[in-house]
PDB file of N, CA and C in Angstrom:
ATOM      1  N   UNK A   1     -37.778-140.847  24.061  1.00  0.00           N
ATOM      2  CA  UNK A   1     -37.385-139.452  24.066  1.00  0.00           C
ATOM      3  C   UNK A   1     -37.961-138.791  22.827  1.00  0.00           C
ATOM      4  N   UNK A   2     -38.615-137.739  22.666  1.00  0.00           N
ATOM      5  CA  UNK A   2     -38.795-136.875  22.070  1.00  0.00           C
ATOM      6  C   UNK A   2     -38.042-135.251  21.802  1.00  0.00           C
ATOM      7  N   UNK A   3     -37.647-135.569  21.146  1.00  0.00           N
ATOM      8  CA  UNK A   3     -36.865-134.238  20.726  1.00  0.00           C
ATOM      9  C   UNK A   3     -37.517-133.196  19.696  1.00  0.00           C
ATOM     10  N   UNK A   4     -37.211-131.509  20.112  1.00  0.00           N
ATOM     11  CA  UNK A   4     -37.779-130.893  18.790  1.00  0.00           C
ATOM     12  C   UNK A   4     -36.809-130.018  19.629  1.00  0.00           C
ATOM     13  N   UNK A   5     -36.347-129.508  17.983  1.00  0.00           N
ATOM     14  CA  UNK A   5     -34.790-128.937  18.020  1.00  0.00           C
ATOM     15  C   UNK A   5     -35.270-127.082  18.315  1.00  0.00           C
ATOM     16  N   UNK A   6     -34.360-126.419  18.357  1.00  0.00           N
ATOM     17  CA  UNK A   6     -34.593-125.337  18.867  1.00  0.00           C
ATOM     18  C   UNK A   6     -34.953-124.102  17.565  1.00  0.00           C
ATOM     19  N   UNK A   7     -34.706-124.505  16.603  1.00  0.00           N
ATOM     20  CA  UNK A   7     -35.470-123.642  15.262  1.00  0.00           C
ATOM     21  C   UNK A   7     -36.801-124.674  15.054  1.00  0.00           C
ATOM     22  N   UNK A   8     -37.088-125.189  15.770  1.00  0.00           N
ATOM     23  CA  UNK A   8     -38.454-125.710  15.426  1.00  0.00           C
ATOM     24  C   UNK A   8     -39.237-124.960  15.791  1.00  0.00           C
ATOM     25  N   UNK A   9     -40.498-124.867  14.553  1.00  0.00           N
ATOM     26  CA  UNK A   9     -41.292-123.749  14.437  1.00  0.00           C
ATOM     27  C   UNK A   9     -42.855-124.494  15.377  1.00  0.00           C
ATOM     28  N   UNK A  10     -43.778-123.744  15.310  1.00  0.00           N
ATOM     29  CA  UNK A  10     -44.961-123.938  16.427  1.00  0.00           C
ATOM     30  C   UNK A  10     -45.536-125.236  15.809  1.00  0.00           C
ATOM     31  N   UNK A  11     -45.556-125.168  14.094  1.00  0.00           N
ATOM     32  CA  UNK A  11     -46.023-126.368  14.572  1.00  0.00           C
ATOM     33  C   UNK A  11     -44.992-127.872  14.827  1.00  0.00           C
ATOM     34  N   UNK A  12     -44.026-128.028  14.487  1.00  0.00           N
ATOM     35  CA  UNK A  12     -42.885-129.009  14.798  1.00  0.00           C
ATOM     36  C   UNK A  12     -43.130-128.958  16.531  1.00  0.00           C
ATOM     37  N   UNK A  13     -42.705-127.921  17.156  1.00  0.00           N
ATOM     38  CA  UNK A  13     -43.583-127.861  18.743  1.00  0.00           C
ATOM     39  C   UNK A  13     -44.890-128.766  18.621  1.00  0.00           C
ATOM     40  N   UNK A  14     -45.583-128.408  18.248  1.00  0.00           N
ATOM     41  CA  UNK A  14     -47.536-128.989  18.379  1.00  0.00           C
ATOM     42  C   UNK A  14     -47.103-130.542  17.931  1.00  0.00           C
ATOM     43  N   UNK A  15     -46.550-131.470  17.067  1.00  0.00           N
ATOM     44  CA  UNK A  15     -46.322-132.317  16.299  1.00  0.00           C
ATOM     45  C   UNK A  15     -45.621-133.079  17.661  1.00  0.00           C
ATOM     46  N   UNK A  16     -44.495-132.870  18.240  1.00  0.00           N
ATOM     47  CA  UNK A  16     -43.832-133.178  19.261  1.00  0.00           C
ATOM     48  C   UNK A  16     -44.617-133.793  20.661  1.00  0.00           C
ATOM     49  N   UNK A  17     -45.262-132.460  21.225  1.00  0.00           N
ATOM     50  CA  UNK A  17     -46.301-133.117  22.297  1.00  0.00           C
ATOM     51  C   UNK A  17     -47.471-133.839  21.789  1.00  0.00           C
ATOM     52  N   UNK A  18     -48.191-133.865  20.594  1.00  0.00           N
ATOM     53  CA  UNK A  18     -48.908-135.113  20.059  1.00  0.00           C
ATOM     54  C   UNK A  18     -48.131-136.069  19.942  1.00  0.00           C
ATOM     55  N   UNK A  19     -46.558-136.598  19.699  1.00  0.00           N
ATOM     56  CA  UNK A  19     -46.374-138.011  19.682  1.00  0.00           C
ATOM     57  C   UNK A  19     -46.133-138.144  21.171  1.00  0.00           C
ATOM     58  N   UNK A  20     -45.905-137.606  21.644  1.00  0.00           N
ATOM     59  CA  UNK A  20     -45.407-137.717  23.185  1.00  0.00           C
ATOM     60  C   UNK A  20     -46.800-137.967  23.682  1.00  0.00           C
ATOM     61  N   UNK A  21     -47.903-137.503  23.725  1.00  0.00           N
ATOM     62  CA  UNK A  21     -49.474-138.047  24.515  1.00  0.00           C
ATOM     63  C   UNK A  21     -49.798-138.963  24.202  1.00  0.00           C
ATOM     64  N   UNK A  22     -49.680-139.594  22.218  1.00  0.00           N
ATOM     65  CA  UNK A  22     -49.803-140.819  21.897  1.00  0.00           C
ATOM     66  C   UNK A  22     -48.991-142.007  22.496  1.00  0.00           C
ATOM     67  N   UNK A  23     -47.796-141.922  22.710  1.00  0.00           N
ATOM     68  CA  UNK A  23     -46.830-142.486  23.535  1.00  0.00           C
ATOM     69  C   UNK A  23     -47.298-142.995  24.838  1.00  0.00           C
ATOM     70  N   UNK A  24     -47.817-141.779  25.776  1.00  0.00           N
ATOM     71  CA  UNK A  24     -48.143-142.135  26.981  1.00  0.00           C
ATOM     72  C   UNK A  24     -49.327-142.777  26.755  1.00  0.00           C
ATOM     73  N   UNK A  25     -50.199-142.635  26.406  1.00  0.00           N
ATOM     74  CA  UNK A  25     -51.631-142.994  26.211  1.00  0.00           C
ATOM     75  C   UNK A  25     -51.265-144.808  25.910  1.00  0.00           C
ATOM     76  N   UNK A  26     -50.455-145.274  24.900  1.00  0.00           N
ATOM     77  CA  UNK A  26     -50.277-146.332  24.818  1.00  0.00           C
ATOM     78  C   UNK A  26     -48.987-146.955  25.463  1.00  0.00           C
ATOM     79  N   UNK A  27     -48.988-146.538  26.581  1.00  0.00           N
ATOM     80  CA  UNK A  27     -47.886-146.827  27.884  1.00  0.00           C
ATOM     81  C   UNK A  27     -46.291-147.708  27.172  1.00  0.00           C
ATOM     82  N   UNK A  28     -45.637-146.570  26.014  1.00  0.00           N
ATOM     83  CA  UNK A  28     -45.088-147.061  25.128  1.00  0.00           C
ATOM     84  C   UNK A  28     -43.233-147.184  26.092  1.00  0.00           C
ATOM     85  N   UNK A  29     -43.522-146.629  27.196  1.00  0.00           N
ATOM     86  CA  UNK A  29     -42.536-146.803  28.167  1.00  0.00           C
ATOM     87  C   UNK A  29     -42.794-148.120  28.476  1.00  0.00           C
ATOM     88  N   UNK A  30     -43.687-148.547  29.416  1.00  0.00           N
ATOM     89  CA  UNK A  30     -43.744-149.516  29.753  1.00  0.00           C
ATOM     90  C   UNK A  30     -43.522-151.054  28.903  1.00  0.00           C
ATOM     91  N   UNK A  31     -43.953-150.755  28.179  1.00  0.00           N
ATOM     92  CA  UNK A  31     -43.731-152.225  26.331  1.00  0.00           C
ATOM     93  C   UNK A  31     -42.095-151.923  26.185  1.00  0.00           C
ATOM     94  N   UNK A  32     -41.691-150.868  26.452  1.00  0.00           N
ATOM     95  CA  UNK A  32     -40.062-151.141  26.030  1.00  0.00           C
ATOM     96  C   UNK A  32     -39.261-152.102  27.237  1.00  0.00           C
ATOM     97  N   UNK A  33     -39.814-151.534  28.443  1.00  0.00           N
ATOM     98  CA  UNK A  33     -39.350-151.947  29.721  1.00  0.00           C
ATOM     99  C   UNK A  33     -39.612-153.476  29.665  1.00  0.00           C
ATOM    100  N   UNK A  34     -40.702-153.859  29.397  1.00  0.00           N
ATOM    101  CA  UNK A  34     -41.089-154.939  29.588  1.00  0.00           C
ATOM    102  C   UNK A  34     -40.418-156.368  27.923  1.00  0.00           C
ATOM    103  N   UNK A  35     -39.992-156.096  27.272  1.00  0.00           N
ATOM    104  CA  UNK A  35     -39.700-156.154  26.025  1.00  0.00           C
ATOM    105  C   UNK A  35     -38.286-156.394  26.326  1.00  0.00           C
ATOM    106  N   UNK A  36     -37.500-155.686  26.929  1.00  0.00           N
ATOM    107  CA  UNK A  36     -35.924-155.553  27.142  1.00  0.00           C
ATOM    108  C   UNK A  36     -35.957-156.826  28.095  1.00  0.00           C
ATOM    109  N   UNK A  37     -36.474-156.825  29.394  1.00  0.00           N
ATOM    110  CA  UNK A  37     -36.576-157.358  30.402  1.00  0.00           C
ATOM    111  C   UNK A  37     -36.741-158.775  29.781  1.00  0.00           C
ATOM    112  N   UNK A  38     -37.630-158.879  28.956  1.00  0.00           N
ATOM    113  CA  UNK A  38     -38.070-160.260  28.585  1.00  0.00           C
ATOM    114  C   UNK A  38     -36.798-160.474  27.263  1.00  0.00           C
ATOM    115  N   UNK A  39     -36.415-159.772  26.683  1.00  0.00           N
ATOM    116  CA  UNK A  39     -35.302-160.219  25.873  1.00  0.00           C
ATOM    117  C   UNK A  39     -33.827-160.484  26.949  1.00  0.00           C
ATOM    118  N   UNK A  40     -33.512-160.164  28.436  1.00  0.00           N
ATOM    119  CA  UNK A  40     -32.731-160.275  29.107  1.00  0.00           C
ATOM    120  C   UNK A  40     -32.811-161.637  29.625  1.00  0.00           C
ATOM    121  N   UNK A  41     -34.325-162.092  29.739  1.00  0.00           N
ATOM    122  CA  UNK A  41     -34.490-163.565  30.226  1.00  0.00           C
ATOM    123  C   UNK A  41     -33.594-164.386  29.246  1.00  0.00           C
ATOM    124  N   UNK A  42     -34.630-164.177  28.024  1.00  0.00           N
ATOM    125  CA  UNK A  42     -34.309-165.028  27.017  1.00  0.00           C
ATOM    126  C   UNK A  42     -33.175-164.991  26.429  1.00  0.00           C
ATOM    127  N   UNK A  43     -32.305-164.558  26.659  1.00  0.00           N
ATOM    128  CA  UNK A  43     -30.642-164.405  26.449  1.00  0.00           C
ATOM    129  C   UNK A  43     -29.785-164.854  27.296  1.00  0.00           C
ATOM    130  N   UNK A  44     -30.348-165.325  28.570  1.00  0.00           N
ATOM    131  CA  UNK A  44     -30.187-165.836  29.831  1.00  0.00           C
ATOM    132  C   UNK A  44     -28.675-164.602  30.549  1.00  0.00           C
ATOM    133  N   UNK A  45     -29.272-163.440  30.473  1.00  0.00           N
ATOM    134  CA  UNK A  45     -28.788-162.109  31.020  1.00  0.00           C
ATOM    135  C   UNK A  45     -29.290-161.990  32.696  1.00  0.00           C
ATOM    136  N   UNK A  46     -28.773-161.442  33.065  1.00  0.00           N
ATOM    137  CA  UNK A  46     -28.780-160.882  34.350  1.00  0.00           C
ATOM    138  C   UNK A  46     -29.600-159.595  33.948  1.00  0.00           C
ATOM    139  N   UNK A  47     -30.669-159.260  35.515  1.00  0.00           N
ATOM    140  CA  UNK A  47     -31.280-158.020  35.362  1.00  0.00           C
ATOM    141  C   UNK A  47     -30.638-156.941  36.057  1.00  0.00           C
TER     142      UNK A  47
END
């Protein structure tokens, strides 16, 4: 999640969707998903 609060000025805006493209670009969803999942194995958790 990316947040930028509502007195955030243009560039705090501009700063926001650059970490958010860097994010996607390095499919930083997917490494969490996959990261949890594999710490659920190894804890011997249910998915």
């Amino acid at each position: 999640v990316i947040k930028a609060h509502g007195s955030s000025n243009a560039r705090a805006i501009y700063n926001a969707i650059k970490q958010t493209s860097h994010m996607v670009e390095n499919n930083v969803t997917e490494i969490i998903e996959t990261t949890v999942r594999d710490m659920k194995k190894t804890d011997g958790g249910q998915e």
